[in-house]
Each structure stands twice: as structure tokens, then as C-alpha cells.
N, C-alpha and C. Protein backbone atom coordinates (compact mmCIF):
# COMPACT_ATOMS: atom_id res chain seq x y z
N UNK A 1 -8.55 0.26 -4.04
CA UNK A 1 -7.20 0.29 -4.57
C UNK A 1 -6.99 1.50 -5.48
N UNK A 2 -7.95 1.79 -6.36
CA UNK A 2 -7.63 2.89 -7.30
C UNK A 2 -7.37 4.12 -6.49
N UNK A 3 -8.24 4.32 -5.24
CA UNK A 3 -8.51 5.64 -4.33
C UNK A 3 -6.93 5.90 -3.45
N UNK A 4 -6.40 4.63 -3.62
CA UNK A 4 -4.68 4.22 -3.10
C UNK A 4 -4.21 5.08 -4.20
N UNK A 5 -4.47 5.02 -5.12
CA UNK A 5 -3.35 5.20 -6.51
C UNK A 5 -3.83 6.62 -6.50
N UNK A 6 -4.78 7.25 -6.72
CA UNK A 6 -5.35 8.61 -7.27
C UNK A 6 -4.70 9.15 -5.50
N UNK A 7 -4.43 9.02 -4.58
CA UNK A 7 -4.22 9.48 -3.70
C UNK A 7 -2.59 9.83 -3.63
N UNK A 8 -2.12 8.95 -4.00
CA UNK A 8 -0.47 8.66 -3.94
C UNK A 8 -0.61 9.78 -5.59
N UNK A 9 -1.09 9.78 -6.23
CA UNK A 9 -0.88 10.23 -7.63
C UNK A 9 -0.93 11.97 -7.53
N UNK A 10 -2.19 12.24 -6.50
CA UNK A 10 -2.62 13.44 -6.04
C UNK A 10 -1.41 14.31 -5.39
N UNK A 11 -0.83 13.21 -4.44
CA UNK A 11 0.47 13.84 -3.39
C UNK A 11 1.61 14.42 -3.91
N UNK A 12 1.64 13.20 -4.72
CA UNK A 12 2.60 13.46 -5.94
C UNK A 12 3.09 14.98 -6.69
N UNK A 13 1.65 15.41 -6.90
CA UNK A 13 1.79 16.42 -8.05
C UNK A 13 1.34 17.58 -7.42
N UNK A 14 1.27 17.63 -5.92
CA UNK A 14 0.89 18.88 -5.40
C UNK A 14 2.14 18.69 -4.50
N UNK A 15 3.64 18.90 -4.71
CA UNK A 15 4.39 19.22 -4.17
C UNK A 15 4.91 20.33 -4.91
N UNK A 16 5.31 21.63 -3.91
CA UNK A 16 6.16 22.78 -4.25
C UNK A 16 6.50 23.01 -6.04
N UNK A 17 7.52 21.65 -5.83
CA UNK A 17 8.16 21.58 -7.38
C UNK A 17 7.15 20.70 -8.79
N UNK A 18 6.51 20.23 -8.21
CA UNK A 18 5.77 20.06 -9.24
C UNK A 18 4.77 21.52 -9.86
N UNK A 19 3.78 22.22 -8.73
CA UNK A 19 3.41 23.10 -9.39
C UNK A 19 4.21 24.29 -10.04
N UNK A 20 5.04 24.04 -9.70
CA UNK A 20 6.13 25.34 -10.42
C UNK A 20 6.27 24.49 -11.63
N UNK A 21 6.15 23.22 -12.01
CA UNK A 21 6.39 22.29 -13.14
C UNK A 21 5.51 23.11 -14.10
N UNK A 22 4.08 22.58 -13.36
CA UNK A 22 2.81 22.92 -14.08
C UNK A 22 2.76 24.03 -14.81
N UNK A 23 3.54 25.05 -14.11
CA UNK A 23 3.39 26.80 -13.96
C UNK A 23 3.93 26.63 -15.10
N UNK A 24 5.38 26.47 -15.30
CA UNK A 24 6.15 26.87 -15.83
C UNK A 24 5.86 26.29 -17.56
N UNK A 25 5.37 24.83 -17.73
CA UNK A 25 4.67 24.56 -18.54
C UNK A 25 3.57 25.16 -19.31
N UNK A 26 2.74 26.03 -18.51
CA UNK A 26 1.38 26.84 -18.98
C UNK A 26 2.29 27.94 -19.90
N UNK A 27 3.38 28.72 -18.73
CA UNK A 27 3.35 29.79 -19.30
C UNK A 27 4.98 29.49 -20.57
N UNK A 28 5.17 28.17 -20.32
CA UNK A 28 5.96 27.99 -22.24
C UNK A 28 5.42 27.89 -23.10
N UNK A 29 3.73 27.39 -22.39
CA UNK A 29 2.51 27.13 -24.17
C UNK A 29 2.78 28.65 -24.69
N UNK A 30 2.58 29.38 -23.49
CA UNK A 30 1.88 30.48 -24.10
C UNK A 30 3.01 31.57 -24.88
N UNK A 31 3.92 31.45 -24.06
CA UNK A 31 5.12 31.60 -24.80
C UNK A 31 5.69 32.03 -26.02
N UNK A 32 5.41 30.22 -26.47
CA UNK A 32 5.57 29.80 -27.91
C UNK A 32 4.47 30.18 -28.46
N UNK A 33 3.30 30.30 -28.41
CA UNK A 33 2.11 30.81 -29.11
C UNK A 33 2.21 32.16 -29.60
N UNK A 34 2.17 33.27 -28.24
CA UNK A 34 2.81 34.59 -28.76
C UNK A 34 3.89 35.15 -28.87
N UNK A 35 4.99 34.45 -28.32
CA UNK A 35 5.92 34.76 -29.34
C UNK A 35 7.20 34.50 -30.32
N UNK A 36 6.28 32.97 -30.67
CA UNK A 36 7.15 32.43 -31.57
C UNK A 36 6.16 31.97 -32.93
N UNK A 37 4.93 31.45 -32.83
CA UNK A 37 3.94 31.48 -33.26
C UNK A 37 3.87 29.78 -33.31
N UNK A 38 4.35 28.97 -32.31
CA UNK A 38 4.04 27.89 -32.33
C UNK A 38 2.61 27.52 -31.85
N UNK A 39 1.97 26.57 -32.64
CA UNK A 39 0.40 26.35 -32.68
C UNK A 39 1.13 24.77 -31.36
N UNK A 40 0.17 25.38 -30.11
CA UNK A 40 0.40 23.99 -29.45
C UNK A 40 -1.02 22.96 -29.96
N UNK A 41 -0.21 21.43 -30.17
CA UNK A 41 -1.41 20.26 -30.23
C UNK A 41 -1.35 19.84 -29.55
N UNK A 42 -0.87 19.42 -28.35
CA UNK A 42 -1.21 18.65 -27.29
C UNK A 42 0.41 18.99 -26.15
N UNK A 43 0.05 18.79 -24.55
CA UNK A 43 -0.05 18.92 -23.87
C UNK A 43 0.27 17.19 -22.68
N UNK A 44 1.25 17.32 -22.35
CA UNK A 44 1.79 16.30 -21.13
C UNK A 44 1.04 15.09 -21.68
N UNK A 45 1.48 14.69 -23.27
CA UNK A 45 0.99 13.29 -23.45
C UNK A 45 1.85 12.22 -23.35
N UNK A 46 1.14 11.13 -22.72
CA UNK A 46 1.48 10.33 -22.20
C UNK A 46 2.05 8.98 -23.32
N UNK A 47 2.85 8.31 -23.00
CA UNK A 47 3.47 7.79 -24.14
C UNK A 47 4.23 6.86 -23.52
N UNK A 48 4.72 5.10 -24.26
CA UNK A 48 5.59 4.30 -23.56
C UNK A 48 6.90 4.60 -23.02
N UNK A 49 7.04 4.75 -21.19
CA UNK A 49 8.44 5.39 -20.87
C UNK A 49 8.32 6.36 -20.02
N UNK A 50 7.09 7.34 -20.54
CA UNK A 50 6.74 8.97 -19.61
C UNK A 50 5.55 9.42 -20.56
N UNK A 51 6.42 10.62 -20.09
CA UNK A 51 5.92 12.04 -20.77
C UNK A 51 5.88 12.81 -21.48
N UNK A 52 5.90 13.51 -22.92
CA UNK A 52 6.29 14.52 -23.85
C UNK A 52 5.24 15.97 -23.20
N UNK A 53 6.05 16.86 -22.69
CA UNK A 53 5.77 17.95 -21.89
C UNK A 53 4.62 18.67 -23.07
N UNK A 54 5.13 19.54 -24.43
CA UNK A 54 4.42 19.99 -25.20
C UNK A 54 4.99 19.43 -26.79
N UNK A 55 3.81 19.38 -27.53
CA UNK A 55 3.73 18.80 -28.69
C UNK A 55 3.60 20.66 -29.73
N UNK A 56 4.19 20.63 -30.94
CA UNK A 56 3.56 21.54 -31.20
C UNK A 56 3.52 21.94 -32.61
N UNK A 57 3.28 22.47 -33.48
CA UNK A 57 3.27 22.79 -35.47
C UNK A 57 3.91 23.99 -35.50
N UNK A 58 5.29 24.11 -36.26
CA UNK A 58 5.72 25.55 -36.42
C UNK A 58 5.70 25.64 -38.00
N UNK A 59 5.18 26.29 -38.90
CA UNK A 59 5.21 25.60 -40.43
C UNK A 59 5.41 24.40 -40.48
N UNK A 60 6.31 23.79 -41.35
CA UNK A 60 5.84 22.55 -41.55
C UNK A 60 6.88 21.26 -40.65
N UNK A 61 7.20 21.91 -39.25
CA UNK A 61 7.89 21.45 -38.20
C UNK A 61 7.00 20.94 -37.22
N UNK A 62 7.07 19.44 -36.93
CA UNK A 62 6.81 19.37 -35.82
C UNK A 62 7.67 19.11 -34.80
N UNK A 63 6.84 20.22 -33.35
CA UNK A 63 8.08 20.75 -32.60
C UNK A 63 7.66 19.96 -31.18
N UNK A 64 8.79 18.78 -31.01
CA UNK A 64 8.63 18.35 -29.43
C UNK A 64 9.32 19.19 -28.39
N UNK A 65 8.71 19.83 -27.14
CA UNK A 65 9.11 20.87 -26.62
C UNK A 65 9.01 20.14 -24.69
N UNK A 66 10.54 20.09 -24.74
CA UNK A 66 10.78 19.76 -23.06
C UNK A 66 10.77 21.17 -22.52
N UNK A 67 10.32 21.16 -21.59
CA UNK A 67 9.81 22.29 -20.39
C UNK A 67 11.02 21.96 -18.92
N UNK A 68 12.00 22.84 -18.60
CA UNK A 68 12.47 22.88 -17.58
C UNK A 68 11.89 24.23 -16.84
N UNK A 69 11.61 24.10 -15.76
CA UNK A 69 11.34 24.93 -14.68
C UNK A 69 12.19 25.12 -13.23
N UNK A 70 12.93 26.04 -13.31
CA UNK A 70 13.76 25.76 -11.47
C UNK A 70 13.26 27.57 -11.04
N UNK A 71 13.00 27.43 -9.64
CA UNK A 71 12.98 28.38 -9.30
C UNK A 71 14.44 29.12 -9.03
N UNK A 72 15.54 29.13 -8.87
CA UNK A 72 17.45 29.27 -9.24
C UNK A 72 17.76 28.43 -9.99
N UNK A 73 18.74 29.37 -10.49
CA UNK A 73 20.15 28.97 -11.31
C UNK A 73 21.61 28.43 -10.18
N UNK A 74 20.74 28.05 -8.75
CA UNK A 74 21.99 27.64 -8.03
C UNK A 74 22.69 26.19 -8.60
N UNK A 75 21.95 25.69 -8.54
CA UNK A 75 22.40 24.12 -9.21
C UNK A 75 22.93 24.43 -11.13
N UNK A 76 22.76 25.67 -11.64
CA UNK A 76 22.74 25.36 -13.38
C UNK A 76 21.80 25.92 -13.98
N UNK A 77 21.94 26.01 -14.82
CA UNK A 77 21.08 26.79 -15.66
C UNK A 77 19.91 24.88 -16.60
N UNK A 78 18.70 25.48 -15.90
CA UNK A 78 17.26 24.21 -16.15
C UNK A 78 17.89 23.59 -17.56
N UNK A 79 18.04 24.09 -18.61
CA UNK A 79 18.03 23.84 -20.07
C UNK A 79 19.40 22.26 -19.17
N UNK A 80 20.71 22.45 -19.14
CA UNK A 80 21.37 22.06 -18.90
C UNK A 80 21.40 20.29 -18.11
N UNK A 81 20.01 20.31 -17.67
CA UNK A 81 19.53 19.30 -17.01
C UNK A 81 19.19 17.90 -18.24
N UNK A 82 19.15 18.49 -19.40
CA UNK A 82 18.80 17.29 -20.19
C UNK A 82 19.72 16.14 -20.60
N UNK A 83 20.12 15.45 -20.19
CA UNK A 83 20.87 14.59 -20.12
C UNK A 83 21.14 13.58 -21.69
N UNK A 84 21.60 12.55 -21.62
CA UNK A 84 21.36 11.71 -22.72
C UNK A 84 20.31 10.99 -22.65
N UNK A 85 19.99 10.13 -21.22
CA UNK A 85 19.07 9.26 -21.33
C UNK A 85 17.41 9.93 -21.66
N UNK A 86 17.45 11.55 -21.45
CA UNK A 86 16.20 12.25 -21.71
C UNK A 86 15.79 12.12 -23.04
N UNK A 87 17.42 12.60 -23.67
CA UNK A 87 16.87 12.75 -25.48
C UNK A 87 16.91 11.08 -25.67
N UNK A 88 17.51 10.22 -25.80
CA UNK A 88 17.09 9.34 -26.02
C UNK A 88 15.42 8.97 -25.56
N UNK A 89 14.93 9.07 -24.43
CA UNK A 89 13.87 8.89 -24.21
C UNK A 89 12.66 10.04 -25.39
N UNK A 90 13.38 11.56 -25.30
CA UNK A 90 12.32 12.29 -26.26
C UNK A 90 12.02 11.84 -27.67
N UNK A 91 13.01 11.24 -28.30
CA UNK A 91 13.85 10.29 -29.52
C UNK A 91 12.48 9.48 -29.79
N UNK A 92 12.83 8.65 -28.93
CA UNK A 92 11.86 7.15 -28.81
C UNK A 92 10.27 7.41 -29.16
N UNK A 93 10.20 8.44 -27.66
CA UNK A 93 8.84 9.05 -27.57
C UNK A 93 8.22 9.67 -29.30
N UNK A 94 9.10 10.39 -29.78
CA UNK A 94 9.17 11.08 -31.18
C UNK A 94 8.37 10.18 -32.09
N UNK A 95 9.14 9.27 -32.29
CA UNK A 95 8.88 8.32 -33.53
C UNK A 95 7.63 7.51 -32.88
N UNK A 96 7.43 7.46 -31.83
CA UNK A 96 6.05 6.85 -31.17
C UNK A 96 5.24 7.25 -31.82
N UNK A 97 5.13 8.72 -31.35
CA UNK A 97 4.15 9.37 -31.78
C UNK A 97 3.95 10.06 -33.52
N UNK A 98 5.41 10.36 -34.25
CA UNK A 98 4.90 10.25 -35.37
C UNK A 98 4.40 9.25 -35.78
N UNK A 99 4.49 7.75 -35.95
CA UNK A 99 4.02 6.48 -36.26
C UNK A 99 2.56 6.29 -36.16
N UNK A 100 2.09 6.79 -34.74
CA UNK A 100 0.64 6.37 -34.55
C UNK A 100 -0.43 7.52 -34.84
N UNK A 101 0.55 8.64 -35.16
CA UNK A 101 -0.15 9.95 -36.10
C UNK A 101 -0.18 9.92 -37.48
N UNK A 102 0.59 9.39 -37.84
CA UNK A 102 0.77 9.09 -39.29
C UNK A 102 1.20 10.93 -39.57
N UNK A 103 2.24 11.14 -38.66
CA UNK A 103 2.68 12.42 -39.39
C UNK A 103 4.18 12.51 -39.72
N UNK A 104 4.14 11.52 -40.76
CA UNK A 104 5.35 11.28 -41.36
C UNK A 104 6.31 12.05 -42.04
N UNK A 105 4.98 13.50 -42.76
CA UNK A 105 5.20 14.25 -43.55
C UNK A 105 5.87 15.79 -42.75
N UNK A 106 5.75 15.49 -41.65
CA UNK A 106 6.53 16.84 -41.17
C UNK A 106 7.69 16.09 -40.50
N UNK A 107 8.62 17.65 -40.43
CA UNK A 107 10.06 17.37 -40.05
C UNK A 107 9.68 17.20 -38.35
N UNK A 108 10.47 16.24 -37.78
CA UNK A 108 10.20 16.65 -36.11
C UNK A 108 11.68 17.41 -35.90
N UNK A 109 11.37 18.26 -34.47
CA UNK A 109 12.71 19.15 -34.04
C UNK A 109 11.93 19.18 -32.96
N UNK A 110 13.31 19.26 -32.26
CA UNK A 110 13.08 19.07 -30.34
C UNK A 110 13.83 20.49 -29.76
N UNK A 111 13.12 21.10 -29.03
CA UNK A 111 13.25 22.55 -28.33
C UNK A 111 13.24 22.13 -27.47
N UNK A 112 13.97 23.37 -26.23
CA UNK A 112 14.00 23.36 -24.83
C UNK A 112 13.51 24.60 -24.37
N UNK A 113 12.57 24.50 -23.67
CA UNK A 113 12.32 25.81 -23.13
C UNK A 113 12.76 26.19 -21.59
N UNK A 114 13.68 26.85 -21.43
CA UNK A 114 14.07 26.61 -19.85
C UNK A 114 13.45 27.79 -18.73
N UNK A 115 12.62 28.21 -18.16
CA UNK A 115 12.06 28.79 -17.10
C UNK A 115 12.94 29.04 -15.91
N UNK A 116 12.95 30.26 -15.62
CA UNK A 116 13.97 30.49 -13.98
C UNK A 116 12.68 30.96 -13.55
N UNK A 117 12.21 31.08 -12.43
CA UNK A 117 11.43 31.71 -11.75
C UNK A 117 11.16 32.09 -10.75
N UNK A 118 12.08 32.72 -9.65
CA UNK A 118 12.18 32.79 -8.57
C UNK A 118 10.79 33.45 -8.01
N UNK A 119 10.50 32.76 -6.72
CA UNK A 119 9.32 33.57 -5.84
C UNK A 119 8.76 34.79 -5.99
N UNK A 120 8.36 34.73 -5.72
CA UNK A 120 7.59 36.57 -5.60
C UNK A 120 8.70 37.53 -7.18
N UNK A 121 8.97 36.97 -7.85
CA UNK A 121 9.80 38.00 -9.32
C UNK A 121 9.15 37.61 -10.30
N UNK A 122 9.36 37.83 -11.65
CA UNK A 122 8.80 38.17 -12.72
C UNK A 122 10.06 36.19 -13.50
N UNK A 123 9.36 35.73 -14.60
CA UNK A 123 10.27 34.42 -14.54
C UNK A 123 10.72 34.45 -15.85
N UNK A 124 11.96 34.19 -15.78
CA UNK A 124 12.67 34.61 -17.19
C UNK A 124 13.06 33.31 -18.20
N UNK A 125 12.52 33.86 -19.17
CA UNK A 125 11.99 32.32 -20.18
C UNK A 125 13.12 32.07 -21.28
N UNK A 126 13.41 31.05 -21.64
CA UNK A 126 14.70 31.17 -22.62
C UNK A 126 14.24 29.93 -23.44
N UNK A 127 13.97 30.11 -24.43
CA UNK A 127 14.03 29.39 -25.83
C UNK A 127 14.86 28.89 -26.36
N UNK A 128 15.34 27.45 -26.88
CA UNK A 128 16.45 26.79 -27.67
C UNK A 128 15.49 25.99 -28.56
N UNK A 129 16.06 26.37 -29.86
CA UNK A 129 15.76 25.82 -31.25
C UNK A 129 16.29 24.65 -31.70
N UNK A 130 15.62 23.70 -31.60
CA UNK A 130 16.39 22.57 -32.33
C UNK A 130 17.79 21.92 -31.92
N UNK A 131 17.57 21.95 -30.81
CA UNK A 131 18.37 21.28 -29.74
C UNK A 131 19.36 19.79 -29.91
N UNK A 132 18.82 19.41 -30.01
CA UNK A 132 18.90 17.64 -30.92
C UNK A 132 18.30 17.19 -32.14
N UNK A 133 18.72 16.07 -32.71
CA UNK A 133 18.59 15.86 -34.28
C UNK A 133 17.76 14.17 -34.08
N UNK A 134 16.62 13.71 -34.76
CA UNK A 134 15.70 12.93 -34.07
C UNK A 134 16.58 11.18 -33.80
N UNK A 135 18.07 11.51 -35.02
CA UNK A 135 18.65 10.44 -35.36
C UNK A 135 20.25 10.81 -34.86
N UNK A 136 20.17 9.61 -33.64
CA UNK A 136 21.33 9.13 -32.66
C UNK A 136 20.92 8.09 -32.16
């Protein structure tokens, strides 16, 4: 049964759009590291509901960071994709995880990092600061 699940789980995440997920995720750590100077702590943790893409310390901010990736802007510009039920879900996720960190003492702020990246081109990265406020 598990070899069912790790198989279906495997298929899953080796489609087209997922590794452009992955991609696009690596290169927002790195991003924010050089050139914003965000210290990443963790990485696609898992939490009641989903996922929190990147976790991260900017002084005395802690920064929850959703990762959009599209290879076009035909459908919209990625950032644009976050809906209500997301931030509510990043919200939730938030206070999860300050609670069971006991990191009460930093501010949380939620960024978007949105990725275009078309095929074979160079992928153009766009940063939003503090996007939403942790209380709605």
C-alpha cells in the first residue's frame, strides 16, 4: 500500500508544472538570500491544510513567503493567483507555526514572490513585501 502512495505521490510531482514549481522555488530561496538578505529557515513545511512554500528571518521579521511560478503571463501575472482562501489558509498556517515555535516575539509578514519563466529564456523574478496583514 505505501509503494501505491509513494508511487501516486512520485507521479504527482514529476509533472512539467510541478518541476517548474520546484525550480522556481530554489531559485526564490536564493533570491531572497542574495538579494534581499532574507536568512531562509525552512523550506515546503508541511502543516494542517498544506504547505508553507518558504519560511524565512528578515531582522526581526518573520517572513512567510508563497512562491508562484508560471512559465507565461497568458493567463495573469503568477503573484495575482492568490486568492482569499490561500491567505486565509497562509493566516492559519502562520499562527500554526508561530505557536509551536514559540516565536511569538517576531513580527510575521507574508511576501509573494512571483517567477515568469519561459523555456529556453532567462526567468524574471518579482518580489512583493508584505502583501497581507496576519489579522483578517
Amino acid at each position: 500500500m505505501w509503494l501505491t502512495q509513494w508511487l501516486m505521490q512520485w507521479k504527482k510531482n514529476s509533472t512539467p508544472a510541478a518541476r517548474l514549481g520546484r525550480r522556481g522555488e530554489r531559485l526564490a530561496a536564493k533570491h531572497l538570500r542574495r538579494h534581499v538578505g532574507i536568512k531562509i529557515l525552512a523550506r515546503n513545511v508541511r502543516c494542517p491544510g498544506g504547505e508553507i512554500d518558504l519560511i524565512g528571518l528578515h531582522h526581526e521579521d518573520l517572513v512567510f513567503i508563497e512562491v508562484r511560478t508560471r512559465s507565461s503571463e497568458d493567463f495573469g501575472p503568477p503573484e495575482l493567483t492568490i486568492g482569499h482562501n490561500k491567505q486565509r489558509f497562509l493566516r492559519r498556517s502562520a499562527r500554526w507555526f508561530i505557536a509551536r515555535r514559540r516565536l511569538e516575539r517576531l513580527t510575521p509578514r507574508f511576501d509573494v514572490v512571483a517567477i515568469v519563466w519561459p523555456p529556453g529564456q532567462r526567468p524574471v523574478v518579482r518580489h512583493h513585501v508584505s502583501v497581507f496583514a496576519i489579522r483578517n
